[in-house]
N, C-alpha and C. Protein backbone atom coordinates (compact mmCIF):
# COMPACT_ATOMS: atom_id res chain seq x y z
N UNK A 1 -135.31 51.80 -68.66
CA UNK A 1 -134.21 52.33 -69.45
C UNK A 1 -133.68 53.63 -68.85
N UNK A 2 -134.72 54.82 -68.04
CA UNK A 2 -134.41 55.75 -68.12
C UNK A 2 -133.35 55.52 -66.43
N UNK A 3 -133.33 54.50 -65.68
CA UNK A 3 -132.69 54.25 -64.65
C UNK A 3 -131.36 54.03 -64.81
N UNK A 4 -130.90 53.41 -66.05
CA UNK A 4 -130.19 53.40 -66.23
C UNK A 4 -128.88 54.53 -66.82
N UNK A 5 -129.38 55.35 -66.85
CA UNK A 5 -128.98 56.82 -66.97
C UNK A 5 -128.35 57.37 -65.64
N UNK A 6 -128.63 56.51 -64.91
CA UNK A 6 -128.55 56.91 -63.19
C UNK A 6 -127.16 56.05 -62.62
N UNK A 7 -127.57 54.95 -63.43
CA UNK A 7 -127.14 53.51 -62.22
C UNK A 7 -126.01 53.22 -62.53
N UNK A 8 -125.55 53.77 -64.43
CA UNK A 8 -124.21 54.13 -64.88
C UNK A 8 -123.29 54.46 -64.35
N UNK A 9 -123.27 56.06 -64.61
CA UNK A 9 -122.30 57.01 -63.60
C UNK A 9 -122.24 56.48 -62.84
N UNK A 10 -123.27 56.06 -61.32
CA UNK A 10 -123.18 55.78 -60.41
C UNK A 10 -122.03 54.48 -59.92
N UNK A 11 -122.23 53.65 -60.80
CA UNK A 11 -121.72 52.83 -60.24
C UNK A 11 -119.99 53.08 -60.94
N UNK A 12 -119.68 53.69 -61.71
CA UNK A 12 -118.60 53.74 -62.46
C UNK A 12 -117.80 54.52 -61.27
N UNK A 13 -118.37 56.19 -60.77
CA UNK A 13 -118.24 56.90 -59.64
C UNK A 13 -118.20 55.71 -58.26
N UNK A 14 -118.64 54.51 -57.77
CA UNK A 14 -118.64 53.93 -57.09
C UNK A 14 -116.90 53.23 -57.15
N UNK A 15 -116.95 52.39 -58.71
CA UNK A 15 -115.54 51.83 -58.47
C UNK A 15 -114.72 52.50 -58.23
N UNK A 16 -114.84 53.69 -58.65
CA UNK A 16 -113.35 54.48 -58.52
C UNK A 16 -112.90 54.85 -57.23
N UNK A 17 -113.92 55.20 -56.44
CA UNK A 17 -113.70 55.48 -54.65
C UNK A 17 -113.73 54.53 -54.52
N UNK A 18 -113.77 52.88 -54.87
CA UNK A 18 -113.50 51.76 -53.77
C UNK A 18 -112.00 51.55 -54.36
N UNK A 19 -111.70 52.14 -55.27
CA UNK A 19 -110.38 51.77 -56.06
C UNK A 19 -109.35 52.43 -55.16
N UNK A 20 -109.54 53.81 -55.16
CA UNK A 20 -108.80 54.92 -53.89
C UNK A 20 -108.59 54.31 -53.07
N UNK A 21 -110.04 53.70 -52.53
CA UNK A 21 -109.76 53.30 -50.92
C UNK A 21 -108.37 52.42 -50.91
N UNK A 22 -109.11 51.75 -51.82
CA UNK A 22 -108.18 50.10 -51.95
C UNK A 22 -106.35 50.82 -51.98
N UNK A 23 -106.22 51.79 -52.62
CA UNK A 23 -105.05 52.32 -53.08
C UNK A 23 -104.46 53.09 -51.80
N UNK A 24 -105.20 53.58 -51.14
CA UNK A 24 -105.15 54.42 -50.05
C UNK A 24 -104.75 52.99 -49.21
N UNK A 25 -105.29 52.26 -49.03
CA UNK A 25 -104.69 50.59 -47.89
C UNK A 25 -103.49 50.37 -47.98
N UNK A 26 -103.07 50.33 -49.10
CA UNK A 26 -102.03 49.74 -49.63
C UNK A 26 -100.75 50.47 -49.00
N UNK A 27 -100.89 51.98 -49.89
CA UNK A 27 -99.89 52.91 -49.23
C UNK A 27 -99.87 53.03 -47.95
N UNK A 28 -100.52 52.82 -46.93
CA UNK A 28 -100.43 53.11 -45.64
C UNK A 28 -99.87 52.15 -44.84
N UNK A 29 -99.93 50.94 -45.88
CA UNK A 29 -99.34 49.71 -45.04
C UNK A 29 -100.23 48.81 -44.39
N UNK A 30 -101.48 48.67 -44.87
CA UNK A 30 -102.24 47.97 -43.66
C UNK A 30 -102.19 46.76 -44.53
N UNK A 31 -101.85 46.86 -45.01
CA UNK A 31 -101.60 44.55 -45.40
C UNK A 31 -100.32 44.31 -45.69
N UNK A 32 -98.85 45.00 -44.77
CA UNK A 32 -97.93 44.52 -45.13
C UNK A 32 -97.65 43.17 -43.80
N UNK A 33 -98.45 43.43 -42.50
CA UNK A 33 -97.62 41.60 -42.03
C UNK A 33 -98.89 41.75 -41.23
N UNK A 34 -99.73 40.24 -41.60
CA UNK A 34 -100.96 40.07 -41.33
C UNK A 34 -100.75 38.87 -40.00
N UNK A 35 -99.37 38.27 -40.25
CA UNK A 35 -99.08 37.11 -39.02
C UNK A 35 -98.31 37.60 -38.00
N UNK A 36 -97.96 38.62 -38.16
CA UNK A 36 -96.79 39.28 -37.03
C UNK A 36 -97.99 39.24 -35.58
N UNK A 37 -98.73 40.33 -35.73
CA UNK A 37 -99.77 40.59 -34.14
C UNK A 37 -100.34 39.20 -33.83
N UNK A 38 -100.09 37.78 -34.82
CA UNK A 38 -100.55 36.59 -34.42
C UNK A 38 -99.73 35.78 -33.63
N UNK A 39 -98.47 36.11 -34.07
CA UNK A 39 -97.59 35.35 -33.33
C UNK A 39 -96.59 35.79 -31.86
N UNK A 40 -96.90 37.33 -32.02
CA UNK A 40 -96.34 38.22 -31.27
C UNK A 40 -96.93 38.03 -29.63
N UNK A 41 -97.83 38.09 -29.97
CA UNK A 41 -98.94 36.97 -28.16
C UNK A 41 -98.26 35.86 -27.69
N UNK A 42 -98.02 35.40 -28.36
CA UNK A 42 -97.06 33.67 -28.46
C UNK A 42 -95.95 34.14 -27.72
N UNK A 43 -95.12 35.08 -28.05
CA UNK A 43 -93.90 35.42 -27.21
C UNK A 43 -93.68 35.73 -25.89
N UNK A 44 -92.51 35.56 -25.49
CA UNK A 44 -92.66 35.43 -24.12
C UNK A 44 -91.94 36.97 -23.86
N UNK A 45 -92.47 38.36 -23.18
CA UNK A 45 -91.64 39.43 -23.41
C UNK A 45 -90.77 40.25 -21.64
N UNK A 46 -91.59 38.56 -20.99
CA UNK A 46 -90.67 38.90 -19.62
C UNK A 46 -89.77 39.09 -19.54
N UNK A 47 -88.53 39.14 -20.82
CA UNK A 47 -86.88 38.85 -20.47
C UNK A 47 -86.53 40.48 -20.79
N UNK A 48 -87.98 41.03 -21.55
CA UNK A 48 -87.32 42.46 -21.96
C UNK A 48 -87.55 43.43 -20.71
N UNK A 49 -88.88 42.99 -20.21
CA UNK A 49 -89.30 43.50 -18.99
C UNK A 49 -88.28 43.57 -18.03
N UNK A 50 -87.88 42.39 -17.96
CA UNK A 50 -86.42 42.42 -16.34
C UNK A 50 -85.45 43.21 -17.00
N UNK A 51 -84.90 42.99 -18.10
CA UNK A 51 -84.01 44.04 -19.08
C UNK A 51 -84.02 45.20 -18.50
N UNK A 52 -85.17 45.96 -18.97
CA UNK A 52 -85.82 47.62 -18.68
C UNK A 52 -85.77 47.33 -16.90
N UNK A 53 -86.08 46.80 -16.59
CA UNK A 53 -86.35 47.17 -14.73
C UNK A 53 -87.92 47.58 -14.77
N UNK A 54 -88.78 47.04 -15.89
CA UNK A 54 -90.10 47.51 -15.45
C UNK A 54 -91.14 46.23 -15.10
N UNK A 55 -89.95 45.07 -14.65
CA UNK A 55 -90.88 43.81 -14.40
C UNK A 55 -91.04 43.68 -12.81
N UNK A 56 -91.32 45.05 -12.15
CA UNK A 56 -90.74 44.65 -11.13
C UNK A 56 -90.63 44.23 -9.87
N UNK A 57 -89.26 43.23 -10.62
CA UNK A 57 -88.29 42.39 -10.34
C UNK A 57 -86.93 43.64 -9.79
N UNK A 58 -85.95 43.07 -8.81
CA UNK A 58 -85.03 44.06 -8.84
C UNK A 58 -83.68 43.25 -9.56
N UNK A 59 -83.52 43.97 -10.53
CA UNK A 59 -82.53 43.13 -11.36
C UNK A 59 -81.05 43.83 -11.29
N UNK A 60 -79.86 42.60 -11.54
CA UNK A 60 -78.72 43.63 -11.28
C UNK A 60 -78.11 45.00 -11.77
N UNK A 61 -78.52 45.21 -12.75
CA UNK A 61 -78.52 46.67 -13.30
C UNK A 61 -78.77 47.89 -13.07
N UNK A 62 -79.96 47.60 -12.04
CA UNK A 62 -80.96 48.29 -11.37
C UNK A 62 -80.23 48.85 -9.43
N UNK A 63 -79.80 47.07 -9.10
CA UNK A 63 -79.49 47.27 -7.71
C UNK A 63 -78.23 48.39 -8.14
N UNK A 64 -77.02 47.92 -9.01
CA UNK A 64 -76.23 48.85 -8.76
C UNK A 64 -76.16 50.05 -9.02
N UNK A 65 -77.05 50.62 -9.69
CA UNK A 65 -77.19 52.28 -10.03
C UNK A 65 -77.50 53.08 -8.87
């Protein structure tokens, strides 16, 4: 019985910092797009690379400057 005097608070003090945390996730954004970094590999980002001139490739943008 007398453990329970302990294990109360404790755990009441427990939900509330996993509650924060949980609240603290939220606001920061870490579960707003869980498929984006999944599909983003999938893409092909050579066309931005020759774009920029950092594939390099010497692309026409590049020769004439």
């Amino acid at each position: 019985m007398e453990s329970l005097y302990l294990l109360i608070p404790l755990s009441i003090v427990l939900v509330f910092i996993i509650g924060a945390l949980f609240w603290w996730s939220l606001r920061t954004g870490q579960y707003d797009d869980l498929e984006g970094p999944a599909y983003r590999i999938l893409l092909d980002d050579r066309d931005e690379f020759r774009q920029e001139g950092k594939g390099g490739e010497a692309t026409p943008e590049a020769e004439q400057n």
